[in-house]
Protein backbone atom coordinates (compact mmCIF):
# COMPACT_ATOMS: atom_id res chain seq x y z
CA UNK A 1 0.00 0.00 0.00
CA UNK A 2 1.39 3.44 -0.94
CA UNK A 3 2.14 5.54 2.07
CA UNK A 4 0.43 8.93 2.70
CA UNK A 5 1.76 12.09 1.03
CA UNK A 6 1.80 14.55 4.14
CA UNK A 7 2.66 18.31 3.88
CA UNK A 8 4.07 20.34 6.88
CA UNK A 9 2.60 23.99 7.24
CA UNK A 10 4.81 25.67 10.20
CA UNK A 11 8.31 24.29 10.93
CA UNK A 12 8.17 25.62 14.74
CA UNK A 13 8.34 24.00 18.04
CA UNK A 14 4.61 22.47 17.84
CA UNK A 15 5.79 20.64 14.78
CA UNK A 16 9.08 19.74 15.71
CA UNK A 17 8.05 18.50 19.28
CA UNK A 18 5.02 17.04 18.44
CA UNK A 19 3.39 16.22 14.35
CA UNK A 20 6.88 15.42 13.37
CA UNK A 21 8.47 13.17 15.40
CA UNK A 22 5.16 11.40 16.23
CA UNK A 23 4.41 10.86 12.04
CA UNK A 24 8.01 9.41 11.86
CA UNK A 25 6.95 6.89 13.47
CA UNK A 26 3.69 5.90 11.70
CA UNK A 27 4.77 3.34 8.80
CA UNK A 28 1.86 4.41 6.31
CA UNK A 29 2.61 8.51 6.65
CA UNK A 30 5.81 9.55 4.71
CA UNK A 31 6.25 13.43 5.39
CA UNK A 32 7.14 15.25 1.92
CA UNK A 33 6.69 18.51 1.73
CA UNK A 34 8.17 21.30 4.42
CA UNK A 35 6.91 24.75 4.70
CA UNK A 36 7.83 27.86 6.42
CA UNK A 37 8.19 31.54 6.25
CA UNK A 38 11.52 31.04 7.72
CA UNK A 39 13.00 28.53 4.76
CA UNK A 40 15.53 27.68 7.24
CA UNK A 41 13.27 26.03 9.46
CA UNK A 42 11.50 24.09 6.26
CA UNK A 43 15.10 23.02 5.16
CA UNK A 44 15.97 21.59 8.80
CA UNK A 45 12.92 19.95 9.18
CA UNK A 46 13.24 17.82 5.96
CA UNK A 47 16.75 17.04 6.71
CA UNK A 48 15.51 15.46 10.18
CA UNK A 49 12.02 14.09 9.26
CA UNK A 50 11.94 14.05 5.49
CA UNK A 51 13.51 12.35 2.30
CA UNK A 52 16.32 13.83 -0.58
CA UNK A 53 12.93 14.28 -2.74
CA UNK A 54 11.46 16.11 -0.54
CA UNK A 55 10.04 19.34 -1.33
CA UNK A 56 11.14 22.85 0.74
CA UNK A 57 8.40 25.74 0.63
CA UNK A 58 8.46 29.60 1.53
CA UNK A 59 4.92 30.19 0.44
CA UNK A 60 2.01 26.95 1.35
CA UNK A 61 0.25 28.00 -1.63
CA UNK A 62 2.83 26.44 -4.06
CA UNK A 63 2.57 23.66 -1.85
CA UNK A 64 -0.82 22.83 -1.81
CA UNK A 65 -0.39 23.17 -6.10
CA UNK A 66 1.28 19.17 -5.47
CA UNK A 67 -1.84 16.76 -6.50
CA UNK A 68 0.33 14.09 -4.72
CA UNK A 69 0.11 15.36 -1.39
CA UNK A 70 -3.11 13.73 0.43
CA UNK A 71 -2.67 15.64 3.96
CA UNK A 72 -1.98 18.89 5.31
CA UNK A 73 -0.89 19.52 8.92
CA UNK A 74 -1.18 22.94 9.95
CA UNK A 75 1.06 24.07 12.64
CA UNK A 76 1.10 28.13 12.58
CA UNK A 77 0.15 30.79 14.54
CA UNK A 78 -3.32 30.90 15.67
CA UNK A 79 -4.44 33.89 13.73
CA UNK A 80 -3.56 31.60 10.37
CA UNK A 81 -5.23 28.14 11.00
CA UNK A 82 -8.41 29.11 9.22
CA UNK A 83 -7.17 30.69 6.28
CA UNK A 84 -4.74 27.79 5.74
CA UNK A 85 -6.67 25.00 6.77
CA UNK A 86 -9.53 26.10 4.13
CA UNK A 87 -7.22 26.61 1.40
CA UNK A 88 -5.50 23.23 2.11
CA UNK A 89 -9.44 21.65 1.70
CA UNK A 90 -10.50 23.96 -1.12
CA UNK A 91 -6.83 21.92 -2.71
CA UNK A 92 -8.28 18.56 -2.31
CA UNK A 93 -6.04 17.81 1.25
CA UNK A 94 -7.84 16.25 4.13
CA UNK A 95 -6.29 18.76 7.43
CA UNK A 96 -5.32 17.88 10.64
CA UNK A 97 -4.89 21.35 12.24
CA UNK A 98 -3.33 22.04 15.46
CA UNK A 99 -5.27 23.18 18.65
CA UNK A 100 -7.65 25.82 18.90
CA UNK A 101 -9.56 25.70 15.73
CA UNK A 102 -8.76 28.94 15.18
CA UNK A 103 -8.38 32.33 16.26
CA UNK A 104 -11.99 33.16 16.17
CA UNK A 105 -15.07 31.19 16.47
CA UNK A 106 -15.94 33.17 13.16
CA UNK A 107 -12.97 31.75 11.43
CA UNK A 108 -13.69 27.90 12.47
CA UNK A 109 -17.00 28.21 11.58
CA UNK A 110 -15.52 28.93 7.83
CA UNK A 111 -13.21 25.77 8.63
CA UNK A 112 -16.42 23.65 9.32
CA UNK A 113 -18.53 24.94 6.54
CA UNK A 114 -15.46 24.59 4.29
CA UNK A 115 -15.04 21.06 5.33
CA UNK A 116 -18.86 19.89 4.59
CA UNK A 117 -18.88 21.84 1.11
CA UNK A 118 -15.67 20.13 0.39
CA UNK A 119 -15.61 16.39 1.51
CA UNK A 120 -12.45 16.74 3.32
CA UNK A 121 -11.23 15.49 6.90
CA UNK A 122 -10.79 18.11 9.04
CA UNK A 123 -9.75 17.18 13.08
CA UNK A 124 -7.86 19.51 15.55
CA UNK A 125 -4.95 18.56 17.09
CA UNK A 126 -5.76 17.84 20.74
CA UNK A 127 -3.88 14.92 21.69
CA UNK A 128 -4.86 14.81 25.43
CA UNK A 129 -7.99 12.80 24.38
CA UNK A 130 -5.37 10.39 23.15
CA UNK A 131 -3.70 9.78 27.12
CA UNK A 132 -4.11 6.55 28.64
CA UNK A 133 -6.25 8.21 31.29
CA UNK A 134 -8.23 10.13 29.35
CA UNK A 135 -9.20 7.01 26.86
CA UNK A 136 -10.22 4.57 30.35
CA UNK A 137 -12.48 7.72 31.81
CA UNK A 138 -13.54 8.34 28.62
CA UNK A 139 -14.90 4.43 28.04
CA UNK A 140 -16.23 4.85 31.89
CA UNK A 141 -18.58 8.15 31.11
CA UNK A 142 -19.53 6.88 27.75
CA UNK A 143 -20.37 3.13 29.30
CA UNK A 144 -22.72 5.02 32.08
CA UNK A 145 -20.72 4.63 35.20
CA UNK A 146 -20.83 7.79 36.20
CA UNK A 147 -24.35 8.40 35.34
CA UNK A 148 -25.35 11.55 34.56
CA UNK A 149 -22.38 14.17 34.95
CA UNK A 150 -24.08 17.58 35.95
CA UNK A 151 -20.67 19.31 37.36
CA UNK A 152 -17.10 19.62 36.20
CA UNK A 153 -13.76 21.43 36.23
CA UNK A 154 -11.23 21.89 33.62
CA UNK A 155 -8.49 22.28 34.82
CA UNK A 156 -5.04 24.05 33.25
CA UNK A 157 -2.83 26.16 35.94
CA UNK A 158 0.67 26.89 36.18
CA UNK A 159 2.42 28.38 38.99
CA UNK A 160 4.99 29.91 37.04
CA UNK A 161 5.53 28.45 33.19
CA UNK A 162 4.80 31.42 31.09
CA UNK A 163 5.59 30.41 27.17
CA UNK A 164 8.19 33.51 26.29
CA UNK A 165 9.31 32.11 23.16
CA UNK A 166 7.46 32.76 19.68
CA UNK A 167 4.34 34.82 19.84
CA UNK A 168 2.50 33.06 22.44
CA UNK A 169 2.54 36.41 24.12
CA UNK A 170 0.96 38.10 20.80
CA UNK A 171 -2.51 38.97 21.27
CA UNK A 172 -2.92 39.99 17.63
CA UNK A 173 -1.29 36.25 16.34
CA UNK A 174 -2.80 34.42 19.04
CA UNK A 175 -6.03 35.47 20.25
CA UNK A 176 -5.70 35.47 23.55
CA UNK A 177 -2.86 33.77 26.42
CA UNK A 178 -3.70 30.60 28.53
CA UNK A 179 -7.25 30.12 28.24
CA UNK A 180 -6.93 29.67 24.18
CA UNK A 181 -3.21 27.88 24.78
CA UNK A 182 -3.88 25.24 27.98
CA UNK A 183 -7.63 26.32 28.80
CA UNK A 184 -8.53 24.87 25.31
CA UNK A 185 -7.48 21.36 26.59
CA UNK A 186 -9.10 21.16 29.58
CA UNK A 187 -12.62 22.44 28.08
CA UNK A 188 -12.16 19.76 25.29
CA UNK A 189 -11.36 17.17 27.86
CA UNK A 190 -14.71 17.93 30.28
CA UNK A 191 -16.96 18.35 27.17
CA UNK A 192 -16.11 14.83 25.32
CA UNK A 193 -16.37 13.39 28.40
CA UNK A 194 -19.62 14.53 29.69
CA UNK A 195 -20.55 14.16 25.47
CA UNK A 196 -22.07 17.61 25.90
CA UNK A 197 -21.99 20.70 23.37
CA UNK A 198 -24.43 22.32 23.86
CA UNK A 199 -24.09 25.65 26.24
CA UNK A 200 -26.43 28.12 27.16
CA UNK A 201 -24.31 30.79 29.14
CA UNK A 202 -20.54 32.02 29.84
CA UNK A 203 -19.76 34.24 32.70
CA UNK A 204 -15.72 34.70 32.99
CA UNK A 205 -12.79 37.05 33.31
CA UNK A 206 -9.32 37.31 32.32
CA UNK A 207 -6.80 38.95 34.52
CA UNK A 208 -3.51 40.58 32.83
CA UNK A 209 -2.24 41.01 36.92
CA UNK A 210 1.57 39.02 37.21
CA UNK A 211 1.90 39.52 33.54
CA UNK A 212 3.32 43.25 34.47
CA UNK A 213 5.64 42.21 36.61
CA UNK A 214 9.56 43.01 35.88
CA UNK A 215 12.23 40.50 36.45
CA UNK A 216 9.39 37.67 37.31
CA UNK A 217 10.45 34.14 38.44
CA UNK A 218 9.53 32.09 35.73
CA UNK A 219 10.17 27.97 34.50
CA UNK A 220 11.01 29.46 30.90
CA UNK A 221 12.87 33.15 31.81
CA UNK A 222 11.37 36.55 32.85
CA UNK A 223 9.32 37.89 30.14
CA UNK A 224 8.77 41.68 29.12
CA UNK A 225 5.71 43.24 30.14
CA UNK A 226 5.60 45.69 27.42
CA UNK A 227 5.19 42.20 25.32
CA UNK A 228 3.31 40.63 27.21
CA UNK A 229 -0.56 41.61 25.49
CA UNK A 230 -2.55 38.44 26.27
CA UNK A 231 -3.99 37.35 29.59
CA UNK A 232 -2.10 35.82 32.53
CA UNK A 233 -5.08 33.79 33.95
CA UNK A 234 -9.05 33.14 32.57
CA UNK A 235 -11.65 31.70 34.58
CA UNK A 236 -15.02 30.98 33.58
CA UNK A 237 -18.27 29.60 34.84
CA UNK A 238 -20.45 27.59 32.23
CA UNK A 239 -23.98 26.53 32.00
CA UNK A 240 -24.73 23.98 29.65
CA UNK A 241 -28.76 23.40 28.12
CA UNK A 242 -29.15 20.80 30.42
CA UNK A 243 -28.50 22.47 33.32
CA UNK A 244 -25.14 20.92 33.64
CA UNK A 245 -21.86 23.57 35.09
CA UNK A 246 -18.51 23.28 34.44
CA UNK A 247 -15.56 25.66 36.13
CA UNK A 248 -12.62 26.30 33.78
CA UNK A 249 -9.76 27.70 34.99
CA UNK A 250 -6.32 28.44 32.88
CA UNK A 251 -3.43 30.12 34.39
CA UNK A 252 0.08 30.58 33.00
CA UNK A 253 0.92 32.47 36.38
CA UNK A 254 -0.56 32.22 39.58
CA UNK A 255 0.51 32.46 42.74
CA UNK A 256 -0.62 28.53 43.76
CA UNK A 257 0.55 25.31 44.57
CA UNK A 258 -2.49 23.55 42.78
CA UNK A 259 -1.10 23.30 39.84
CA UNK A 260 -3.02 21.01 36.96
CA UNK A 261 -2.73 20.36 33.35
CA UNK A 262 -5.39 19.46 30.94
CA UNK A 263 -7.17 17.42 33.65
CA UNK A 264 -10.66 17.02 34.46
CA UNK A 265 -13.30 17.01 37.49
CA UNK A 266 -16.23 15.34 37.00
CA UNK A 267 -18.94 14.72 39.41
CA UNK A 268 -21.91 12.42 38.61
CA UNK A 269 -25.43 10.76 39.77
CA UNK A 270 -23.98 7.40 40.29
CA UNK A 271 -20.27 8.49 40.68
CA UNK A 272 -17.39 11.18 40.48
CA UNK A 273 -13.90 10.99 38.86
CA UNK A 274 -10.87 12.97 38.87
CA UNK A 275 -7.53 12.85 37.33
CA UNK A 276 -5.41 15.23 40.02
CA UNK A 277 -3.43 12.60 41.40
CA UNK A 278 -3.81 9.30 39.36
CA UNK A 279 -6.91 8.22 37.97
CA UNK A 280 -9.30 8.46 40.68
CA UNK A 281 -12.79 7.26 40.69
CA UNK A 282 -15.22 7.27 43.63
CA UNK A 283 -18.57 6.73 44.92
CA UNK A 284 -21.00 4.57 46.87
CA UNK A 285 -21.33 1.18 47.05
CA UNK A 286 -23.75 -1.11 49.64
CA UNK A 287 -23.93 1.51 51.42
CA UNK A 288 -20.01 2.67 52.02
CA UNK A 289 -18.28 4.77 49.90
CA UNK A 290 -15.16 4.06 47.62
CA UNK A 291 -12.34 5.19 45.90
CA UNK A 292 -11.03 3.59 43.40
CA UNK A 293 -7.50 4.85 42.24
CA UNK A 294 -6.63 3.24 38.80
CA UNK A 295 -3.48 1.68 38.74
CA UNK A 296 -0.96 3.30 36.68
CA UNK A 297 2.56 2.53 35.01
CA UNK A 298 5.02 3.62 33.22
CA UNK A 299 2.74 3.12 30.18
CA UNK A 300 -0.38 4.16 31.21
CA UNK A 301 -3.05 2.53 32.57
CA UNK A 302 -2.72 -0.80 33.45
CA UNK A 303 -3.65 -3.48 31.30
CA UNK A 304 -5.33 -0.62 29.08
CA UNK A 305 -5.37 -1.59 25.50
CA UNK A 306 -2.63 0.77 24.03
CA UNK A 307 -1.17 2.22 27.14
CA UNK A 308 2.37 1.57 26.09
CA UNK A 309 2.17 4.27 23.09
CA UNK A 310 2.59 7.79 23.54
CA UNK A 311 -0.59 9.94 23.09
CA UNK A 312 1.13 11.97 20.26
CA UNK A 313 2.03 9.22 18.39
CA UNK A 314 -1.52 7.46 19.06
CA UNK A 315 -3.31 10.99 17.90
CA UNK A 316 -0.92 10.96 14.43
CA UNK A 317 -1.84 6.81 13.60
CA UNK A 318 -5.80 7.40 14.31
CA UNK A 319 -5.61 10.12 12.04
CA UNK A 320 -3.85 8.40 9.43
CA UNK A 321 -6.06 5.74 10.07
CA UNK A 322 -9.00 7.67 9.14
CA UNK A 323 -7.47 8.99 6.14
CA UNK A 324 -6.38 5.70 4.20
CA UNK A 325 -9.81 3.55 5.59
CA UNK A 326 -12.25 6.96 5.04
CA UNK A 327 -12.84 6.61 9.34
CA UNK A 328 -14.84 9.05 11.08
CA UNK A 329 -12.24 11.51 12.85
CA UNK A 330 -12.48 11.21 16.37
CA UNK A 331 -11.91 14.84 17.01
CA UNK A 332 -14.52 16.51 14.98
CA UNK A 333 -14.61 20.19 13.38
CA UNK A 334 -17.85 20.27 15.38
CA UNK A 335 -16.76 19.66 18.75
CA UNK A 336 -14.06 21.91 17.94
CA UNK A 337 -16.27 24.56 17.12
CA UNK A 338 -18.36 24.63 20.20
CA UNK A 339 -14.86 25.05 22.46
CA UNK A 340 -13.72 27.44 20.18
CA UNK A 341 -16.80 29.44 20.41
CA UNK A 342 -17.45 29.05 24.81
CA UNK A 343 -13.75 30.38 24.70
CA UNK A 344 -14.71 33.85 22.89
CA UNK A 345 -17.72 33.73 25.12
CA UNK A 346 -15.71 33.62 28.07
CA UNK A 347 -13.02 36.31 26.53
CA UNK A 348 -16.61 38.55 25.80
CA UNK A 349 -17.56 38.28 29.06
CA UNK A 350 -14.55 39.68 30.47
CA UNK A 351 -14.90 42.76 28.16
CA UNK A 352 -18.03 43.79 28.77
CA UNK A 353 -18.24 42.30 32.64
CA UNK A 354 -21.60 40.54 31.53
CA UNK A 355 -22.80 36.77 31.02
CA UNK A 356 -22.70 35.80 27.46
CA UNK A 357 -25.84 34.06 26.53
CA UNK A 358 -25.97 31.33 23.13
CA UNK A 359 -29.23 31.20 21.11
């Protein structure tokens, strides 16, 4: 079987630390085509993850001109996923583009819309669904064990791991700081597990407070504040159609020692689970109640079907999968949509200090 023709769109750290490496390592994808504004970067990548054939772009427009490339993987800036991603499907590629949709709920709508006029596979990039933990809680909420989950958290806080490299700190490229960067996770996790998309209001805020702070303590260097244009921290309260809440909470820099990555609270009629320390399930049962704490190892989950591969690597071969054997995507433009739009909701609501309502 001929491998799949794959096209690289942003030669920066997201594709060098994770679409690369992780494709390398799928037999059926066979990267071909490199492409960034800095040719440098375009050149190194395809001497470390391509071929001798292998193509070097400047411009993804005369990229996307190749009828032999199947797939495009977009890894740029934030305030470019949409108008890439639909070019790419308006060329005939099926897109894998990396986390959030896009800068604007506006723009992924045009992604989605794009994708159903075209016929093309469109999924965004967020790999957390592909942990070992999140695949067993996953199988647990969709099998009914937690019954009906009416409250969650999302959680994404850092005490002091402020990205200062790139334009993460770019308002204008990015769209906003850690509630479209590590909030998006979290609020992808708690929806796909509770399988709900359907919200009714957003009341949040976003706080630009350590952000201005010279000389700051930080895991990746002191930042400038005169660069520093996004928020710090984003928290939000959400009401779903059901009556269903969930608390997000993103954080970049805060002065805490709770300190959680795209992890999830979820609390339910016939049981709660949480993934702050371990796996943790918990409950009542004949009358006593129970936690259960998942065994883990070095894998994963124990004796979890796949636990042994990287969630990276497990993200790139589903894809691929659904490429060559026309698969459903298992994260949808849809779903992507809906976080992409309770985000802007929640950056609204900060603006204008009032609850953001959906029709």
């Amino acid at each position: 079987m001929s491998k799949v023709r794959i096209g690289i769109i942003g030669c920066g750290g997201i594709a060098n630390g994770k679409h690369m490496p992780s494709l390398a390592k799928v037999h059926e994808a066979e990267m071909v085509a490199f492409c960034d504004i800095v040719v440098e970067r375009a050149e190194d990548a395809k001497r470390r993850f391509g071929y001798q054939e292998a193509a070097v772009y400047s411009n993804y427009h005369d990229m996307l001109r190749d009828p032999s490339i199947t797939v495009i993987h977009v890894c740029t800036p934030n305030d470019s996923h949409a108008e890439i991603s639909i070019a790419a499907m308006e060329a005939g590629k099926h897109v894998l583009c990396e986390k959030p949709m896009a800068k604007t709920a506006h723009d992924a709508r045009r992604m989605l819309d794009v994708a159903k006029s075209t016929g093309r596979k469109l999924s965004i990039g967020y790999n957390n669904r592909f942990r070992a933990d999140s695949r067993y809680l996953k199988d647990a909420c969709a099998a009914g064990e937690l019954g009906e989950i009416y409250f969650a958290k999302a959680h994404a806080i850092r005490r002091r791991a402020v990205p200062t490299w790139g334009v993460f700190l770019d308002e204008e490229k990015q769209g906003g700081g850690p509630l479209i960067d590590i909030g998006t996770h979290a609020l992808d996790l708690a929806l796909w597990m509770m399988d709900n998309y359907k919200p009714k209001v957003v009341l949040g805020r976003a706080y630009h407070k350590l952000s201005q702070t010279e000389n700051a303590a930080n895991a990746f260097g002191s930042w400038d504040p005169k660069q520093f244009t996004v928020e710090d921290s984003a928290f939000a309260m959400i009401t779903m159609e059901n009556g269903a809440s969930i608390m997000l909470e993103s954080s970049w820099a805060l002065n805490t020692l709770e300190v959680d990555e795209a992890k999830v609270t979820l609390c339910g009629t016939k049981a709660g689970a949480d993934m702050k320390k371990g796996l943790r399930i918990n409950g009542e049962k004949n009358s006593r109640l129970y936690v259960n704490e998942v065994e883990m190892n070095a894998g994963g989950v124990a004796f979890y079907d796949g636990a042994s591969e990287n969630p990276e690597e497990l993200e790139m071969r589903t894809w691929i999968d659904a490429v060559i054997n026309d698969k459903d995507v298992l994260v949808t433009p849809e779903q992507a949509l809906v976080v992409s739009e309770i985000l802007e909701a929640v950056y609204e609501s900060s603006r204008t200090g009032k609850a953001i309502h959906f029709e």
